[in-house]
N, C-alpha and C. Protein backbone atom coordinates (compact mmCIF):
# COMPACT_ATOMS: atom_id res chain seq x y z
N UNK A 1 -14.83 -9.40 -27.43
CA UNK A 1 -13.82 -9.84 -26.48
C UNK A 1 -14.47 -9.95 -25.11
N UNK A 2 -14.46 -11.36 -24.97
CA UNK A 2 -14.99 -11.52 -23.31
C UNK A 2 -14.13 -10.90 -21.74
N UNK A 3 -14.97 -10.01 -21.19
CA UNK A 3 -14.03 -9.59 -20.08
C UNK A 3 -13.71 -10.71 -18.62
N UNK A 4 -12.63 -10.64 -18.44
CA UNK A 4 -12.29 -11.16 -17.48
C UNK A 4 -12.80 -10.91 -15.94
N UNK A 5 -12.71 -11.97 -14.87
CA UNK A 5 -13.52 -11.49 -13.65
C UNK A 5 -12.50 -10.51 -13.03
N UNK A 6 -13.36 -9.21 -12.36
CA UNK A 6 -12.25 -8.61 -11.47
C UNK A 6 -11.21 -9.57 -10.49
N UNK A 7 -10.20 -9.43 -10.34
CA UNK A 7 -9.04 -10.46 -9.47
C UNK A 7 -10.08 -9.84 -7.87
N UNK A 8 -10.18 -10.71 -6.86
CA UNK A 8 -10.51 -10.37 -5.39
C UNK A 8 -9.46 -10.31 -4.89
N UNK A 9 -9.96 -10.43 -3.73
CA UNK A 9 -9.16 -10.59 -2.54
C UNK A 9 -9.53 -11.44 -1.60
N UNK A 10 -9.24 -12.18 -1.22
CA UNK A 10 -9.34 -13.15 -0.31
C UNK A 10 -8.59 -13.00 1.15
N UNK A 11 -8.62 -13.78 1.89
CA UNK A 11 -8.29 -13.37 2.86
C UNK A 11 -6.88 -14.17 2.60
N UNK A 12 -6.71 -15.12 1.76
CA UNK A 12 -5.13 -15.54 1.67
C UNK A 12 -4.38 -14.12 1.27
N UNK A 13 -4.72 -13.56 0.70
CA UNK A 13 -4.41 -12.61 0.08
C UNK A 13 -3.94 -11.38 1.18
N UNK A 14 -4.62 -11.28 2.37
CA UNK A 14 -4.64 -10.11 3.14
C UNK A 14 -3.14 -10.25 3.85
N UNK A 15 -3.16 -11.91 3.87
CA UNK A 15 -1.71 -12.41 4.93
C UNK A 15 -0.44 -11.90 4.07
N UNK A 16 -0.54 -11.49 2.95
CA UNK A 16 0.50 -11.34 2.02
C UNK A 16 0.15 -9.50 1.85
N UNK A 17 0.26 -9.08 3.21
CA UNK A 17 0.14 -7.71 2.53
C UNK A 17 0.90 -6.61 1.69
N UNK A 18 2.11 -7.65 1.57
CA UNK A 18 3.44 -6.71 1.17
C UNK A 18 3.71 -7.08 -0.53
N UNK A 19 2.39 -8.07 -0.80
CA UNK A 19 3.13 -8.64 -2.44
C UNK A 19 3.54 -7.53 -3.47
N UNK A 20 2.75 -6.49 -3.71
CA UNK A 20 2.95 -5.34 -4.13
C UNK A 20 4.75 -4.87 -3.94
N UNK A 21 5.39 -4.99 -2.88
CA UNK A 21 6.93 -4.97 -3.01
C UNK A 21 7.76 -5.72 -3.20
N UNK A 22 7.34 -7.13 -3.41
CA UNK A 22 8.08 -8.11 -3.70
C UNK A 22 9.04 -7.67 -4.90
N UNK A 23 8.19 -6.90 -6.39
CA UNK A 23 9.44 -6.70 -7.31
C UNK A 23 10.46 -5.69 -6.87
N UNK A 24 10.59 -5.37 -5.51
CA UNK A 24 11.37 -4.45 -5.17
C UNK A 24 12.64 -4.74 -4.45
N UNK A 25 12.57 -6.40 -4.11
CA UNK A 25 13.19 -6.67 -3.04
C UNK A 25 13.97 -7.09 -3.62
N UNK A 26 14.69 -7.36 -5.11
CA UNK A 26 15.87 -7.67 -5.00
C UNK A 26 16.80 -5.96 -5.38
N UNK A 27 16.43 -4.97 -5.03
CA UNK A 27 16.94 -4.03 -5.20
C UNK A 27 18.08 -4.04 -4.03
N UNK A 28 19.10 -3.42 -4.31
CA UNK A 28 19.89 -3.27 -3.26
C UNK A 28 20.45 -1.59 -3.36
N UNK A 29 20.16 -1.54 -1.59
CA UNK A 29 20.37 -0.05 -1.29
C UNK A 29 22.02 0.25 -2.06
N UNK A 30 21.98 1.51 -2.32
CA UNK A 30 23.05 2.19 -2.42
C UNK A 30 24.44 2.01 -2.10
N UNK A 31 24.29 1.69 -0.54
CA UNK A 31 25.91 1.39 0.05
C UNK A 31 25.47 -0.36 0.27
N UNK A 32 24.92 -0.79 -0.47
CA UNK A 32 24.87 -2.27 -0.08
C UNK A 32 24.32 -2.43 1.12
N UNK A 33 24.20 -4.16 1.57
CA UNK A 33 23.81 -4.51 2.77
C UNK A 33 24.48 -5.62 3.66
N UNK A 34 26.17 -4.90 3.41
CA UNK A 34 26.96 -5.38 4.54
C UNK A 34 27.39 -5.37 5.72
N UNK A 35 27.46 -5.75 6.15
CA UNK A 35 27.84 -5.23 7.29
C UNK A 35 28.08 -3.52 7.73
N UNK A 36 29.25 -2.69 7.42
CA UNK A 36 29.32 -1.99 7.63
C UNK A 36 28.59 -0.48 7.29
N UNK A 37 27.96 -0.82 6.01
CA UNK A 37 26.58 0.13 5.87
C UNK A 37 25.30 -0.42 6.81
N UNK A 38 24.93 -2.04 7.17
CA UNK A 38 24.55 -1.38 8.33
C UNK A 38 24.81 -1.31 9.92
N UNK A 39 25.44 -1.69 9.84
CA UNK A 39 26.18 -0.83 11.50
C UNK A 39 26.48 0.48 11.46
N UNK A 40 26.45 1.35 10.25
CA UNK A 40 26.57 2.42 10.19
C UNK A 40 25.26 3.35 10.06
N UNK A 41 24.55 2.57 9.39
CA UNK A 41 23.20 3.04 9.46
C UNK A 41 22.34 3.09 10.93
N UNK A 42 22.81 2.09 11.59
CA UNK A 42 22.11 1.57 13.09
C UNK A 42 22.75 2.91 14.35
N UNK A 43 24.13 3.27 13.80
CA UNK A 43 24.92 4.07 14.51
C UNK A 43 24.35 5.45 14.12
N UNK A 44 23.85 6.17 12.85
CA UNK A 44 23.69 7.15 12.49
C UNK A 44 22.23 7.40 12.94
N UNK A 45 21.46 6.62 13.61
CA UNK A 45 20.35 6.51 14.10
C UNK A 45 20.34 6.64 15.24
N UNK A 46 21.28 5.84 16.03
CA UNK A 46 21.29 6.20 17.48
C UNK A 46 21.69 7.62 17.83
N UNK A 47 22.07 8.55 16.78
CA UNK A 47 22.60 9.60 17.18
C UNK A 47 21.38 10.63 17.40
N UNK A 48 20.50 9.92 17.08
CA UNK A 48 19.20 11.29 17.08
C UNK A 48 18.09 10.29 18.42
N UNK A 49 18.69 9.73 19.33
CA UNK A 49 17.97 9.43 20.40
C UNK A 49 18.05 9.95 21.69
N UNK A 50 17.26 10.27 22.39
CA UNK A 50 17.56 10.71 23.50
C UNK A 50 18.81 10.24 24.84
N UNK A 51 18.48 8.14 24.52
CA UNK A 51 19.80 8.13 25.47
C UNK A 51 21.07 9.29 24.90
N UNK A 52 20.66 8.10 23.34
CA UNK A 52 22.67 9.09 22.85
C UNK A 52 22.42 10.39 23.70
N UNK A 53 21.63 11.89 23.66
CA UNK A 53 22.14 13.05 23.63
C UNK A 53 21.75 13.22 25.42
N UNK A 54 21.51 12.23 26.41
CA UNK A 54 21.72 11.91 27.78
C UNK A 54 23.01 12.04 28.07
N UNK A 55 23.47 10.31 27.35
CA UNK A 55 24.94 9.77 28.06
C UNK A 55 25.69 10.84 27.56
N UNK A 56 25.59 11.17 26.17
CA UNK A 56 26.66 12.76 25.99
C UNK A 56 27.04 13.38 26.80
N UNK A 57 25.72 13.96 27.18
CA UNK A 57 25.69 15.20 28.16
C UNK A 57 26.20 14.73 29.68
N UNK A 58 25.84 13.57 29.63
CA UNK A 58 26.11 13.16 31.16
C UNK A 58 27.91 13.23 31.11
N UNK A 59 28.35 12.85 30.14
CA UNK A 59 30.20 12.50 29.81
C UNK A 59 30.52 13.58 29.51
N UNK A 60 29.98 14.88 28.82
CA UNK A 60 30.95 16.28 28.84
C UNK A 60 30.85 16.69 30.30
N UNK A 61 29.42 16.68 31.19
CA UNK A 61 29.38 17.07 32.06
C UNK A 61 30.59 16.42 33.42
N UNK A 62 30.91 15.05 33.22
CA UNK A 62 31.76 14.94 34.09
C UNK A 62 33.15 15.17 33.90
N UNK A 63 33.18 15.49 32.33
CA UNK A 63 34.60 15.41 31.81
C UNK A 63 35.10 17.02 32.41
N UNK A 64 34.01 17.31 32.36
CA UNK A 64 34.28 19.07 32.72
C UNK A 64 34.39 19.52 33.97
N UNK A 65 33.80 18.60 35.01
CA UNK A 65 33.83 18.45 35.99
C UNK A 65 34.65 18.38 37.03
N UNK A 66 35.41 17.04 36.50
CA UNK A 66 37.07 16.23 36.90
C UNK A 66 37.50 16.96 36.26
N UNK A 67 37.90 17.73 35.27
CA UNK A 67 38.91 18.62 35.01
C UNK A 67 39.42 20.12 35.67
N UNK A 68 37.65 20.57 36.07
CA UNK A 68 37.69 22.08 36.72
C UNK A 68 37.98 21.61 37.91
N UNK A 69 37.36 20.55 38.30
CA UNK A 69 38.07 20.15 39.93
C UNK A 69 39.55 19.51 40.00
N UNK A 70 40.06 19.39 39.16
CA UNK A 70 41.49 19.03 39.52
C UNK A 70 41.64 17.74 39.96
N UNK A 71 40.81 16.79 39.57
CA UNK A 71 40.67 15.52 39.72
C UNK A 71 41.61 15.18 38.49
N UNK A 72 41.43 15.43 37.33
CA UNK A 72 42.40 15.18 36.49
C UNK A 72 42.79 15.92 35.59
N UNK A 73 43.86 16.01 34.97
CA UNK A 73 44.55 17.37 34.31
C UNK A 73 44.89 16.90 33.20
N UNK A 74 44.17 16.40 32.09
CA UNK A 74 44.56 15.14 31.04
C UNK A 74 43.64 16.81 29.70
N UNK A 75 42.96 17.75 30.54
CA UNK A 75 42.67 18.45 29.97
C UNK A 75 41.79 19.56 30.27
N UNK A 76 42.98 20.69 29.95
CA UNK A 76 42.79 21.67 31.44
C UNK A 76 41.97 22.55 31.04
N UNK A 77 40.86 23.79 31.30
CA UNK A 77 40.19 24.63 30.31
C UNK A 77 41.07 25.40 29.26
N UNK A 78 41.00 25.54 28.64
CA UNK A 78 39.40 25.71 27.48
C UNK A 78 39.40 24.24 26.95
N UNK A 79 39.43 23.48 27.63
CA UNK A 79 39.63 21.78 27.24
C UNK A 79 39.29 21.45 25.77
N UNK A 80 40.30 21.29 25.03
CA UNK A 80 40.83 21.51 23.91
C UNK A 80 40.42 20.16 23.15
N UNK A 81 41.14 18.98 24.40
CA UNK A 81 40.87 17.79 23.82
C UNK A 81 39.47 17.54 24.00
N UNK A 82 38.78 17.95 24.71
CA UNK A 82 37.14 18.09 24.54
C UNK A 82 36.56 18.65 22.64
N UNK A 83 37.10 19.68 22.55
CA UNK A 83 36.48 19.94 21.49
C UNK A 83 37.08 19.16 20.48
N UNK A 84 38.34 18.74 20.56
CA UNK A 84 39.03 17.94 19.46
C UNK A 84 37.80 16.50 19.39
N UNK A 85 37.20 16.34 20.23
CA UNK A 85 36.59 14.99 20.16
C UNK A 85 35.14 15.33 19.83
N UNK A 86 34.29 16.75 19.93
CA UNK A 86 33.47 16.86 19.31
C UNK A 86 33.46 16.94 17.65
N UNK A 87 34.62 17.26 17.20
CA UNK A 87 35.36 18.22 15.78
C UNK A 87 35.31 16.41 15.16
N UNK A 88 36.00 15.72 15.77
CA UNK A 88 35.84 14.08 15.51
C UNK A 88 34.73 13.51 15.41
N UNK A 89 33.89 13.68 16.27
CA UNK A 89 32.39 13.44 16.56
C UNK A 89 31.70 13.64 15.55
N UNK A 90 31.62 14.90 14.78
CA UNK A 90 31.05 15.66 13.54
C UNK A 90 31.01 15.39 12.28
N UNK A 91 32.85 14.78 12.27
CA UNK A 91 33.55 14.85 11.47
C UNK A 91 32.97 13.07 10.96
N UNK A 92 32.92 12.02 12.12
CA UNK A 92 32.01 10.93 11.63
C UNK A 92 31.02 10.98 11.60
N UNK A 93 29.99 11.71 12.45
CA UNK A 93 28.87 11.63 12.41
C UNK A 93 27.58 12.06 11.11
N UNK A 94 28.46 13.41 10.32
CA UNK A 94 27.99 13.89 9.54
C UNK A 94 27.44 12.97 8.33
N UNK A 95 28.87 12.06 7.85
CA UNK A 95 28.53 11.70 6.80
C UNK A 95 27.78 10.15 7.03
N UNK A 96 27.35 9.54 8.26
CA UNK A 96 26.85 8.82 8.65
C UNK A 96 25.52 8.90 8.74
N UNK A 97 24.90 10.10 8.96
CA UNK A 97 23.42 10.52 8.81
C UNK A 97 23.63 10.13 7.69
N UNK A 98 24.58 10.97 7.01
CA UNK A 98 23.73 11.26 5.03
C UNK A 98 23.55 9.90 4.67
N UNK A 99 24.50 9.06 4.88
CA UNK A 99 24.31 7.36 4.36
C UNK A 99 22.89 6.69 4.84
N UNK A 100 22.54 7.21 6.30
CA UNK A 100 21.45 6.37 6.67
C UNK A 100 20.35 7.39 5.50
N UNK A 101 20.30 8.79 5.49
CA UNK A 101 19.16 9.91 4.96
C UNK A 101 19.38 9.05 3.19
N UNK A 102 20.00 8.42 3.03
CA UNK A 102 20.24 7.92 1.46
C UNK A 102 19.61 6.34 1.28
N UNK A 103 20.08 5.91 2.24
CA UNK A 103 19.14 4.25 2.53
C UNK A 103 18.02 4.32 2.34
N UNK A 104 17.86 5.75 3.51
CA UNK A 104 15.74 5.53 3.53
C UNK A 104 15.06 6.11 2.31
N UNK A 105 16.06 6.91 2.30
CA UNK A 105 15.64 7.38 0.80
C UNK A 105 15.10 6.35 -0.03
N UNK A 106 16.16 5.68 -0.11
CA UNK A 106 15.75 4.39 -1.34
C UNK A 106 14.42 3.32 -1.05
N UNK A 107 14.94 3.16 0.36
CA UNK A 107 13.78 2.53 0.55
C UNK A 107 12.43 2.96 0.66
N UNK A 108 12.30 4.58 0.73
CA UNK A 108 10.82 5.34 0.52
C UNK A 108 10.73 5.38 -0.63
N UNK A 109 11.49 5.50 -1.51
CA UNK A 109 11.46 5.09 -3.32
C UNK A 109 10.83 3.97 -3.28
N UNK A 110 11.27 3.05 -3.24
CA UNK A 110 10.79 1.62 -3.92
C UNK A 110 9.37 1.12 -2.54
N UNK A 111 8.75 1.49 -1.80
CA UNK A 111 7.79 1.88 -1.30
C UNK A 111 6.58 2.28 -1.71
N UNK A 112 7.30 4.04 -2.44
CA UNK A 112 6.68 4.78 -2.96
C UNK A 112 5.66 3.75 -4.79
N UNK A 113 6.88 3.26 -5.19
CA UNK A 113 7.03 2.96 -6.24
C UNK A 113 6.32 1.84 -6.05
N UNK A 114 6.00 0.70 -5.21
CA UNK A 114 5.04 -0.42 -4.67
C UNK A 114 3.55 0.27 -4.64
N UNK A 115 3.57 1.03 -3.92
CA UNK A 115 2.02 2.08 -3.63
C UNK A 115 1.99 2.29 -4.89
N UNK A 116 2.60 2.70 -5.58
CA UNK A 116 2.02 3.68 -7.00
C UNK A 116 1.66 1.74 -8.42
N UNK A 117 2.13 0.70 -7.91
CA UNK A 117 1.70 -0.11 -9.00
C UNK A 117 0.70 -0.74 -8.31
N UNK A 118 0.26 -0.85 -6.59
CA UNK A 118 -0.90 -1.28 -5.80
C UNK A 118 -2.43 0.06 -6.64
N UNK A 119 -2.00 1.10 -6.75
CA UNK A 119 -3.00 2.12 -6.67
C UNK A 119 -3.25 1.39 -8.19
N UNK A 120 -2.42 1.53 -9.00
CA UNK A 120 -2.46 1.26 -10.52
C UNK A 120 -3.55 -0.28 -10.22
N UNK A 121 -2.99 -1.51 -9.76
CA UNK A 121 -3.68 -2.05 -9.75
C UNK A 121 -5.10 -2.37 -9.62
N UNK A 122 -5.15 -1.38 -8.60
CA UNK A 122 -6.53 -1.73 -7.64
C UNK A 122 -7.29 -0.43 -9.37
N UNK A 123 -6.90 0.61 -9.74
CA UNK A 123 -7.69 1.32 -10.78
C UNK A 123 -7.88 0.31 -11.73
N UNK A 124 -7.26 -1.16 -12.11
CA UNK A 124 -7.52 -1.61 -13.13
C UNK A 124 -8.64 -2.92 -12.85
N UNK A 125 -8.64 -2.99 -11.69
CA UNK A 125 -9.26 -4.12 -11.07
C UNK A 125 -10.99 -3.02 -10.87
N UNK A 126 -10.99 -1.75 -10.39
CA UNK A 126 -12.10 -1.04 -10.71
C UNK A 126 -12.46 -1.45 -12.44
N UNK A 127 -11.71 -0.92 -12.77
CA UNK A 127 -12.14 -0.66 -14.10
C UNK A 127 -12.87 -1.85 -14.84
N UNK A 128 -12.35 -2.99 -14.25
CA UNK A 128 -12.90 -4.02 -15.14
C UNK A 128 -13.93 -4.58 -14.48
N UNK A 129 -14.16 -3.84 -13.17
CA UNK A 129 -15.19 -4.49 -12.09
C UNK A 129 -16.74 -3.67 -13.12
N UNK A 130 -16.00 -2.59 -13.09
CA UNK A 130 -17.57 -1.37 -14.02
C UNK A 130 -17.90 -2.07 -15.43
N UNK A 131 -16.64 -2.25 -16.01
CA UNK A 131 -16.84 -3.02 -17.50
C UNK A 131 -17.69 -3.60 -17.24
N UNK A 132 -17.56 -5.13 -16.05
CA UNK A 132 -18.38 -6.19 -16.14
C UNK A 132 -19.82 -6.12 -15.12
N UNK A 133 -19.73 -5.03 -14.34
CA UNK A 133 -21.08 -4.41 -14.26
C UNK A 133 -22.00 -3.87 -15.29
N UNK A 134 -21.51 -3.14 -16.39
CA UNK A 134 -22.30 -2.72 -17.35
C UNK A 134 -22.82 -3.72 -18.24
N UNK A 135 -21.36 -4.88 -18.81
CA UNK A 135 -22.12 -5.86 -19.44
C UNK A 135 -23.10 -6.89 -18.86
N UNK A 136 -23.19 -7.14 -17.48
CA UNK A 136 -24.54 -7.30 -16.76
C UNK A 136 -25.59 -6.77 -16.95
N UNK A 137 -25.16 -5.24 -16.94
CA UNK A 137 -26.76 -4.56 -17.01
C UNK A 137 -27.02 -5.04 -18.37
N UNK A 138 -26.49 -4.87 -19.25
CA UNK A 138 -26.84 -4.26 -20.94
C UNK A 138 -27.87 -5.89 -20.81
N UNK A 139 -26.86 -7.44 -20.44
CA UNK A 139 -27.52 -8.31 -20.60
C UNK A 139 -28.99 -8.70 -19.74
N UNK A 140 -29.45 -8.02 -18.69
CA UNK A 140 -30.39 -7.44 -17.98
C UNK A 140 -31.49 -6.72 -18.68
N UNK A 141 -31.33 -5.96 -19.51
CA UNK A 141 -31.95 -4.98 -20.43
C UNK A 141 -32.69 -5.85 -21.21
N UNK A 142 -31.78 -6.75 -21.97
CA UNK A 142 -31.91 -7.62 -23.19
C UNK A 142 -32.76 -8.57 -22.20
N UNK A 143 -32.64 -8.97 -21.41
CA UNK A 143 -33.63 -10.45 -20.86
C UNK A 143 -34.58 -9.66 -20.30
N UNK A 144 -34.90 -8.54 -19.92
CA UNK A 144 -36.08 -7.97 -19.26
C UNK A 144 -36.91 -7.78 -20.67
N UNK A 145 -36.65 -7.28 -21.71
CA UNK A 145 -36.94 -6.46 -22.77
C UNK A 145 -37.85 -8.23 -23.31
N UNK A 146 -37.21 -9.41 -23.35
CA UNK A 146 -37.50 -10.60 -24.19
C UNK A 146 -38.52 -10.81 -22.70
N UNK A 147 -38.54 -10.51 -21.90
CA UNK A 147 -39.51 -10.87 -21.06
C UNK A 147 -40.68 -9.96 -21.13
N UNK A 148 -40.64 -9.09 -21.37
CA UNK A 148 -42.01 -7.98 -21.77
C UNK A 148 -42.34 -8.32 -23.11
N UNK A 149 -41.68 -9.05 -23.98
CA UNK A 149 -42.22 -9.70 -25.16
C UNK A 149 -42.82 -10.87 -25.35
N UNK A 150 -42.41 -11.46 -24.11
CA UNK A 150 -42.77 -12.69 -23.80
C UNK A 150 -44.13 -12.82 -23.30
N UNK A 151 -44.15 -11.64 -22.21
CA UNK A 151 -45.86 -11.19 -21.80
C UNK A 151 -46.50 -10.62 -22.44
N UNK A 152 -46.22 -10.16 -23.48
CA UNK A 152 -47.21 -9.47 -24.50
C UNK A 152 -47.68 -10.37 -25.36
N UNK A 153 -46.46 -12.02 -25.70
CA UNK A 153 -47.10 -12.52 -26.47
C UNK A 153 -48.06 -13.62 -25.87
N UNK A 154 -47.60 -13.73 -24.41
CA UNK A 154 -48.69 -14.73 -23.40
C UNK A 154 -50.24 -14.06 -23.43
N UNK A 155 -50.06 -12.63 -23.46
CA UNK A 155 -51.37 -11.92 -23.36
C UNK A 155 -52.05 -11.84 -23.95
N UNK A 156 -51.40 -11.37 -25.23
CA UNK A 156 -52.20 -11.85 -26.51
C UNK A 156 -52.55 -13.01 -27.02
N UNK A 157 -51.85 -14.46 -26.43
CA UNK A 157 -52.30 -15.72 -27.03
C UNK A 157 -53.49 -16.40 -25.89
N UNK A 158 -53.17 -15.43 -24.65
CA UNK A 158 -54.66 -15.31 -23.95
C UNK A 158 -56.01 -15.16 -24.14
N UNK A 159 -55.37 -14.03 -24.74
CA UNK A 159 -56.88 -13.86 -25.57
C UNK A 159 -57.98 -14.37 -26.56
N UNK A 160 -56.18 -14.71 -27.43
CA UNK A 160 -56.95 -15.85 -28.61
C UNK A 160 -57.91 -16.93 -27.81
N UNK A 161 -57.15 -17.40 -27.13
CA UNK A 161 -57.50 -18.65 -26.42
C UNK A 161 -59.48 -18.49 -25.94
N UNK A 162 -59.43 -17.12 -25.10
CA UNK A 162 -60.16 -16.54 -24.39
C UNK A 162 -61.47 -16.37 -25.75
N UNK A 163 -61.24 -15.98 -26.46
CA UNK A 163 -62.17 -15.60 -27.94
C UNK A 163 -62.43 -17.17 -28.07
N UNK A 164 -61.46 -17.99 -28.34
CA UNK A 164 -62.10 -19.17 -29.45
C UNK A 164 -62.93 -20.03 -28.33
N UNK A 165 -62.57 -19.95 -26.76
CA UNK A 165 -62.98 -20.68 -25.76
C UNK A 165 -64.72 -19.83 -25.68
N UNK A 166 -64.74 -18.95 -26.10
CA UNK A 166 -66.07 -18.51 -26.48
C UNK A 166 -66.92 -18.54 -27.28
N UNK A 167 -65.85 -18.99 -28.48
CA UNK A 167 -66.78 -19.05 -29.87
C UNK A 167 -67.22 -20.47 -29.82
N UNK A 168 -65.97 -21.43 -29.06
CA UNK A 168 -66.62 -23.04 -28.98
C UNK A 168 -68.11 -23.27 -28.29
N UNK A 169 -68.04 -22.20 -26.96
CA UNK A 169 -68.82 -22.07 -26.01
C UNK A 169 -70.53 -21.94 -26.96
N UNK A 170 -70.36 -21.01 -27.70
CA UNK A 170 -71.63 -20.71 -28.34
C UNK A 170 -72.07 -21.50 -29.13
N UNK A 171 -70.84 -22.09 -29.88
CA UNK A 171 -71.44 -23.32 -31.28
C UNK A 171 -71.90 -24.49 -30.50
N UNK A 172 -71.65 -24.71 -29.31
CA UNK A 172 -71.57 -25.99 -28.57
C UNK A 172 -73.35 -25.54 -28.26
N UNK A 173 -73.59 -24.51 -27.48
CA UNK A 173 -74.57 -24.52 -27.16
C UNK A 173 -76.04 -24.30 -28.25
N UNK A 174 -75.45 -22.84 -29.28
CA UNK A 174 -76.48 -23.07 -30.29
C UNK A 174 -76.51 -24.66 -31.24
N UNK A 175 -75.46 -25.42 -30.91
CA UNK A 175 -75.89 -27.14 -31.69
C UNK A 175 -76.28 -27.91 -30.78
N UNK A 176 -76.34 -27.76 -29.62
CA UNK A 176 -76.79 -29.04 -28.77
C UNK A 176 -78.33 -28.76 -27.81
């Protein structure tokens, strides 16, 4: 069975660095990819940024502010409706991480799962690179080997040559 050439790489090849996930892409995440999984995903993200936990802080701080100063009385200490809106806050926010922590999930799966048939690949593309290194050598062996036979038989038909070009040499001279 004749082996096939290892597949390269080319540089067309480099522009396509993602082909390896292509069988991945018609997968669809978990909560789908509508609208509202992702605006929810985009939202459950902004919650771990620094503006978000700024403007927060900047809005309890004034809410607490105008209230202890008597600027407005919409919510007086132990400002109740303050915590009612963190208890709300939580209460969406929680399960909004888990949806985005479940997306990426998937998508570090099928990632993961791209890397693991790239690695597979590239071991089979070795493998057949050594195959067809060895059957080089072996055929290397065999043409060096017919070439040291080849000079042994040039050497020896040298010689002949070398003997009879001597024996002519002598009959020529002891007859003439």
């Amino acid at each position: 069975m004749k082996n096939q050439p290892a597949p390269s790489v080319t540089p067309a090849d480099n522009s396509n660095h993602l082909r390896f996930h292509a069988p991945h892409a018609h997968l669809a995440p978990v909560f789908g990819n509508d609208w509202f999984a992702l605006k929810a995903e985009a939202f459950a993200r902004f919650f771990g940024t620094p503006v978000f936990l700024v403007a927060q802080t900047l809005i309890v701080g004034v809410w607490i502010v105008l209230n202890t100063a008597g600027v407005f009385h919409f919510d007086i200490y132990p400002f109740i409706l303050l915590n009612l809106a963190f208890s709300l806050q939580a209460a969406y926010a929680a399960p909004l991480i888990l949806l985005a922590q479940t997306r990426q999930a998937d998508r570090d799966k099928a990632l993961a799962d791209a890397d693991a048939q790239h690695r597979e690949a590239l071991a089979l593309a070795s493998k057949q690179r050594e195959e067809h290194a060895a059957e080089q050598t072996g055929l290397l062996l065999e043409l060096m080997r017919q070439n040291t036979e080849l000079t042994e038989t040039t050497r020896a038909l040298s010689l002949r040559i070398q003997t009879l070009t001597e024996e002519v040499h002598r009959h020529i001279i002891a007859t003439g």
